[in-house]
Protein backbone atom coordinates (compact mmCIF):
# COMPACT_ATOMS: atom_id res chain seq x y z
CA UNK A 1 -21.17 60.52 50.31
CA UNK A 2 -21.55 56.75 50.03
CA UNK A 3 -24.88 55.75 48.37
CA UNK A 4 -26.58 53.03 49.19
CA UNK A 5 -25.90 49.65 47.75
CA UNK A 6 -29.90 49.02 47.44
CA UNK A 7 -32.23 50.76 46.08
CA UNK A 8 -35.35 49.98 45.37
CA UNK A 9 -38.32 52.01 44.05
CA UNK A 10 -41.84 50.88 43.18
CA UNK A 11 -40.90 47.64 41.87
CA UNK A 12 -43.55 45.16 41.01
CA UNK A 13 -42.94 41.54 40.04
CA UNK A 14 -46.07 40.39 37.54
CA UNK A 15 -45.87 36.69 37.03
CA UNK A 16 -48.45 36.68 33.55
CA UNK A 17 -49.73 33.20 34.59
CA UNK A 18 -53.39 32.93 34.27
CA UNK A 19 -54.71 35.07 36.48
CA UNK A 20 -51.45 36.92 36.65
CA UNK A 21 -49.53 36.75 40.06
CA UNK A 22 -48.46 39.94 42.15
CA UNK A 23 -45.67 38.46 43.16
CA UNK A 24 -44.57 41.84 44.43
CA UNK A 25 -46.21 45.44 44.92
CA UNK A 26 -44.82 48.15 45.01
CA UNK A 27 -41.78 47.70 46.83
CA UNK A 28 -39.89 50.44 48.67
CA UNK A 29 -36.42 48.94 49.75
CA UNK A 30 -33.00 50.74 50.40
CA UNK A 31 -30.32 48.88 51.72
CA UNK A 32 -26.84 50.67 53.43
CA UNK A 33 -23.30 49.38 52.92
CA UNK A 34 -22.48 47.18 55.75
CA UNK A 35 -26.25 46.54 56.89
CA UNK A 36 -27.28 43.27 58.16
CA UNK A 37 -31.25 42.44 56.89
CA UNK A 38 -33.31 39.67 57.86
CA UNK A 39 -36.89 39.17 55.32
CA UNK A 40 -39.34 37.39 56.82
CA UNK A 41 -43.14 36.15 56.25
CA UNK A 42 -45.02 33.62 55.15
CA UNK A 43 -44.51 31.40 51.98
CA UNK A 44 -46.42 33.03 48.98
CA UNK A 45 -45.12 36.58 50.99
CA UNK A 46 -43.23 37.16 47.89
CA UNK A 47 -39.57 37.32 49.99
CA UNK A 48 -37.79 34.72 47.67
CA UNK A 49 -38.63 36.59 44.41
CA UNK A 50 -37.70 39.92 46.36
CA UNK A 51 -34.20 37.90 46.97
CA UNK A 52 -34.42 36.98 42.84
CA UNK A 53 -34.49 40.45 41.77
CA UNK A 54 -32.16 42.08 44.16
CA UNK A 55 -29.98 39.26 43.10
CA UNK A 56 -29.96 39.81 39.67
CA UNK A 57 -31.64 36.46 39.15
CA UNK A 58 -34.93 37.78 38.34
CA UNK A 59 -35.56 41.52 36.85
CA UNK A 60 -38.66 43.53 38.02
CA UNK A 61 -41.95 44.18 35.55
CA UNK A 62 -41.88 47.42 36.95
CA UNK A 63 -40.46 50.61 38.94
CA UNK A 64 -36.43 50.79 39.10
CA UNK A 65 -33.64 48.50 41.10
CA UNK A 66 -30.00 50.45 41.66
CA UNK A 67 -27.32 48.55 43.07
CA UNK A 68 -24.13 49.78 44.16
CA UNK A 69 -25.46 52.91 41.85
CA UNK A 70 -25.65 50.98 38.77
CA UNK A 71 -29.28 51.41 37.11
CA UNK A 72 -29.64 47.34 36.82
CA UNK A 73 -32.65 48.27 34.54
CA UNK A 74 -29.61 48.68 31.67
CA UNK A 75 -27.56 45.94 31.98
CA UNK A 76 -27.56 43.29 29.20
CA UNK A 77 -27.65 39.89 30.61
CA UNK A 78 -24.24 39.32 30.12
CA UNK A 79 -23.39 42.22 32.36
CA UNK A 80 -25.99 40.82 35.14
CA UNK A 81 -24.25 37.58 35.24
CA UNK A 82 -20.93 39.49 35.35
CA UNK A 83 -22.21 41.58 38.25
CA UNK A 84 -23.28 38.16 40.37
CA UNK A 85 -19.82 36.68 39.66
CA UNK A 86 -18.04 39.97 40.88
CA UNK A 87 -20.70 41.37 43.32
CA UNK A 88 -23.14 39.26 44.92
CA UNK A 89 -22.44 35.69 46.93
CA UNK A 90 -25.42 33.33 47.27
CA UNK A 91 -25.86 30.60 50.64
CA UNK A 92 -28.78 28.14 50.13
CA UNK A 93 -30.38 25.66 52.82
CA UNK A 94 -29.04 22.86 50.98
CA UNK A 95 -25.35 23.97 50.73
CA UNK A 96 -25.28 22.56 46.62
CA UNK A 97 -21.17 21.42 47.26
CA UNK A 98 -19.81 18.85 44.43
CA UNK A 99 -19.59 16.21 46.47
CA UNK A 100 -16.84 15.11 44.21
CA UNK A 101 -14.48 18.32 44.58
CA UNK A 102 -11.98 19.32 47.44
CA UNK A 103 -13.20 21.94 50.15
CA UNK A 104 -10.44 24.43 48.25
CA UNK A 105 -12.06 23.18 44.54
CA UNK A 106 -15.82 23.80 46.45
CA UNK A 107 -14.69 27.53 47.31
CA UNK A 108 -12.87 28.50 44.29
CA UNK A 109 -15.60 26.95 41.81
CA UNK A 110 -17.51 30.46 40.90
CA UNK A 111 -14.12 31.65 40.12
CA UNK A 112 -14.40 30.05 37.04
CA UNK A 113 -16.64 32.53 35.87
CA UNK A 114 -14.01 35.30 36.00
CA UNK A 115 -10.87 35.46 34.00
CA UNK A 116 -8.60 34.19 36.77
CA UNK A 117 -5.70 32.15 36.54
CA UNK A 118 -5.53 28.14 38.61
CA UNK A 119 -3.00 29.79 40.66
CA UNK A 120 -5.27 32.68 41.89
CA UNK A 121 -8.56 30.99 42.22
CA UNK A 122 -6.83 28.61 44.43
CA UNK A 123 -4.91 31.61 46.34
CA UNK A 124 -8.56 33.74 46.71
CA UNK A 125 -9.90 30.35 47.23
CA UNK A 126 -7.63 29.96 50.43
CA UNK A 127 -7.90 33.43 51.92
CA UNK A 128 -11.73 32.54 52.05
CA UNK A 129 -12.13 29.72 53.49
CA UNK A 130 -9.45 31.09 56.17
CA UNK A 131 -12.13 34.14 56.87
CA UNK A 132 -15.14 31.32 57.68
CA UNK A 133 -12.14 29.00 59.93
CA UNK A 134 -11.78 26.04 57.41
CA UNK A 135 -8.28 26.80 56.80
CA UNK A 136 -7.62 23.23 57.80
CA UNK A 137 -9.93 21.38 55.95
CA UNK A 138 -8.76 22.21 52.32
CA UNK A 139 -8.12 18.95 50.58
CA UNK A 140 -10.96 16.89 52.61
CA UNK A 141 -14.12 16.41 50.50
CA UNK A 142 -18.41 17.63 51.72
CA UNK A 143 -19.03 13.91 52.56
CA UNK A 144 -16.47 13.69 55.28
CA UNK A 145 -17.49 17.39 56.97
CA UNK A 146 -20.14 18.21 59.41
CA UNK A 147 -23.81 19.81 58.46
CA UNK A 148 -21.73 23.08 60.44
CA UNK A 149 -18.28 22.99 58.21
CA UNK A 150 -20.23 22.06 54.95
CA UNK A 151 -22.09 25.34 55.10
CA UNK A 152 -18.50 26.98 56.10
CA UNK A 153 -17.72 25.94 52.92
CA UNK A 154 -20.94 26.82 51.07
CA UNK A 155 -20.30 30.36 52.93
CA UNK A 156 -16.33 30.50 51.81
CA UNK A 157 -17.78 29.76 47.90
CA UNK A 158 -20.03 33.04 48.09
CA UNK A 159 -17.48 35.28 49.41
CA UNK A 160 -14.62 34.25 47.61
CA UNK A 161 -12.75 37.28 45.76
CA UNK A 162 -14.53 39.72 47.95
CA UNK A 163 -18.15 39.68 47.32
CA UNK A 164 -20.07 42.97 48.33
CA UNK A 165 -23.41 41.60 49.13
CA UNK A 166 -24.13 38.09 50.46
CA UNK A 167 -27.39 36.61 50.11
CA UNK A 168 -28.63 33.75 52.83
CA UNK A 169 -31.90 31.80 52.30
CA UNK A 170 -32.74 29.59 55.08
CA UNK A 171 -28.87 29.10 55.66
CA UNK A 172 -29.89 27.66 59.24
CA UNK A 173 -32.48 24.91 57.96
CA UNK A 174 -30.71 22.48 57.89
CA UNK A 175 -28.00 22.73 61.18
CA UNK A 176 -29.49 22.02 64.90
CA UNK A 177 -29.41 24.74 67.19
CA UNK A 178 -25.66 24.44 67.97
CA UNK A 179 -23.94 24.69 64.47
CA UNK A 180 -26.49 27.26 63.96
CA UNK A 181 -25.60 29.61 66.48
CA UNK A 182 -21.78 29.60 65.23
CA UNK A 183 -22.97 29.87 61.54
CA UNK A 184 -24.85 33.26 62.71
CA UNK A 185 -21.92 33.89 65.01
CA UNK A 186 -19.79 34.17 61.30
CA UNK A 187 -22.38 36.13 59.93
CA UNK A 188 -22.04 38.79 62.45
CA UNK A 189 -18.19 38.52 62.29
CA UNK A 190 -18.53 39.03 58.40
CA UNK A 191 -20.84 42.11 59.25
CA UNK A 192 -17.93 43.68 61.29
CA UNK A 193 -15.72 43.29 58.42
CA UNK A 194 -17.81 45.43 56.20
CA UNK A 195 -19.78 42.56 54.60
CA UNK A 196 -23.64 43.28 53.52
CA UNK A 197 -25.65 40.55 54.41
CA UNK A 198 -29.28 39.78 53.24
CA UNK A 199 -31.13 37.09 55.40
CA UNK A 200 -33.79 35.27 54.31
CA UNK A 201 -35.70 33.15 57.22
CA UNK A 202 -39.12 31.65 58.66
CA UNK A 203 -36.07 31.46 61.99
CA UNK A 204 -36.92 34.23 64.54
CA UNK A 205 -34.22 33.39 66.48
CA UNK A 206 -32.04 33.70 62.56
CA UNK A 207 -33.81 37.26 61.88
CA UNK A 208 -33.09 38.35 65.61
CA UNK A 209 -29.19 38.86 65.08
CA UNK A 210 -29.72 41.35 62.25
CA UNK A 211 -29.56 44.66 61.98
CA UNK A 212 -33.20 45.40 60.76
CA UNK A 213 -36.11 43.00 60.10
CA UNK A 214 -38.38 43.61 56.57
CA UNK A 215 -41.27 41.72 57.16
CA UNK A 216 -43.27 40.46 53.89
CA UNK A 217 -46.94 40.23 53.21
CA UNK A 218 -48.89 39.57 50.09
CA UNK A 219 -45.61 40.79 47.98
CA UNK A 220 -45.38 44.04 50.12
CA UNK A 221 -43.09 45.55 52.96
CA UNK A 222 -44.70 46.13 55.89
């Protein structure tokens, strides 16, 4: 049997600011292979740190976070940046291209972080950016692409050597209704193809296409 490839149990996020901030409570999360999640609520809900820790970006002050089946509680930080390289694909509202770098050069950047030769980064790099439809845009640079094919791109970056779980915050804020619809047409198409997909949005119309909606209140799951 498959385990999940989240699993989260009574994790608390204690920010010791003065007073100390509960960013999260208690958090009960599990998360299949394949799912598609939207988290929603208010700012201060505490759904961007949630995003931190199941990223790896941020670890929990309490209560235990399994991913995949690995115990993330005893992983050095070397191994948690490893694991985000291999595992995990992030897609921001601002897309965060180097403006100065091909679309291909864009994609295969995180690549970088692996021990993988020109010649394969730029071969993974390809294969990518074929899966999100920007197989034809490979040597043009973000300043001469669309708000649509720049987040493509962004998309292609965070996949690229087969991520298993891609995280989305606000991926739509910044796209009008149009290029939105066809960026959440490729999530669902990434979906189909087995890809976990972990959507953060204030969007209802975003958090509609997903499988299951986790909606966030004073750092707990309703």
């Amino acid at each position: 049997m498959i385990s999940p490839i989240v699993v989260l149990e009574g994790v608390e996020r204690v920010f010791p600011t003065s007073p100390p901030v509960e960013a999260l409570r208690g958090v009960e999360l599990t998360i299949e292979h394949g799912e598609y999640v939207s988290i929603v609520g208010a700012s201060g809900s505490g759904k961007t740190t949630l995003m931190n820790v199941l990223g790896c970006l941020d670890r929990p002050t309490s209560g235990t976070y399994h991913f995949d089946g690995i115990d993330t509680a005893k992983l050095s930080d070397g191994q948690r940046a490893a694991l985000r390289a291999d595992d995990l694909g992030f897609v921001f509202q601002s897309f965060h291209l180097l403006e100065h770098r091909t679309v291909v050069e864009n994609a295969a950047i995180g690549l970088l972080y692996r021990k993988t030769t020109a010649r394969k980064r730029r071969e993974l790099a390809l294969e990518s950016l074929e899966r999100v439809g920007l197989g034809h845009r490979l040597e043009f640079t973000p300043r001469t692409l669309s708000g649509g094919e720049r987040q493509r791109v962004a998309i292609a970056r965070a996949i690229v050597g087969d991520a298993k779980l891609l995280f989305c915050d606000e991926p739509t804020g910044n796209l009008d209704s149009v290029t939105s619809k066809q960026i959440l047409d490729l999530f669902d198409e990434l979906r189909d193809r087995g890809l976990t997909l972990v959507v953060v949005t204030h969007d209802d119309s975003v958090s509609a296409r997903a499988d299951r909606v986790i909606h966030m209140i004073d750092g707990q799951i309703l």
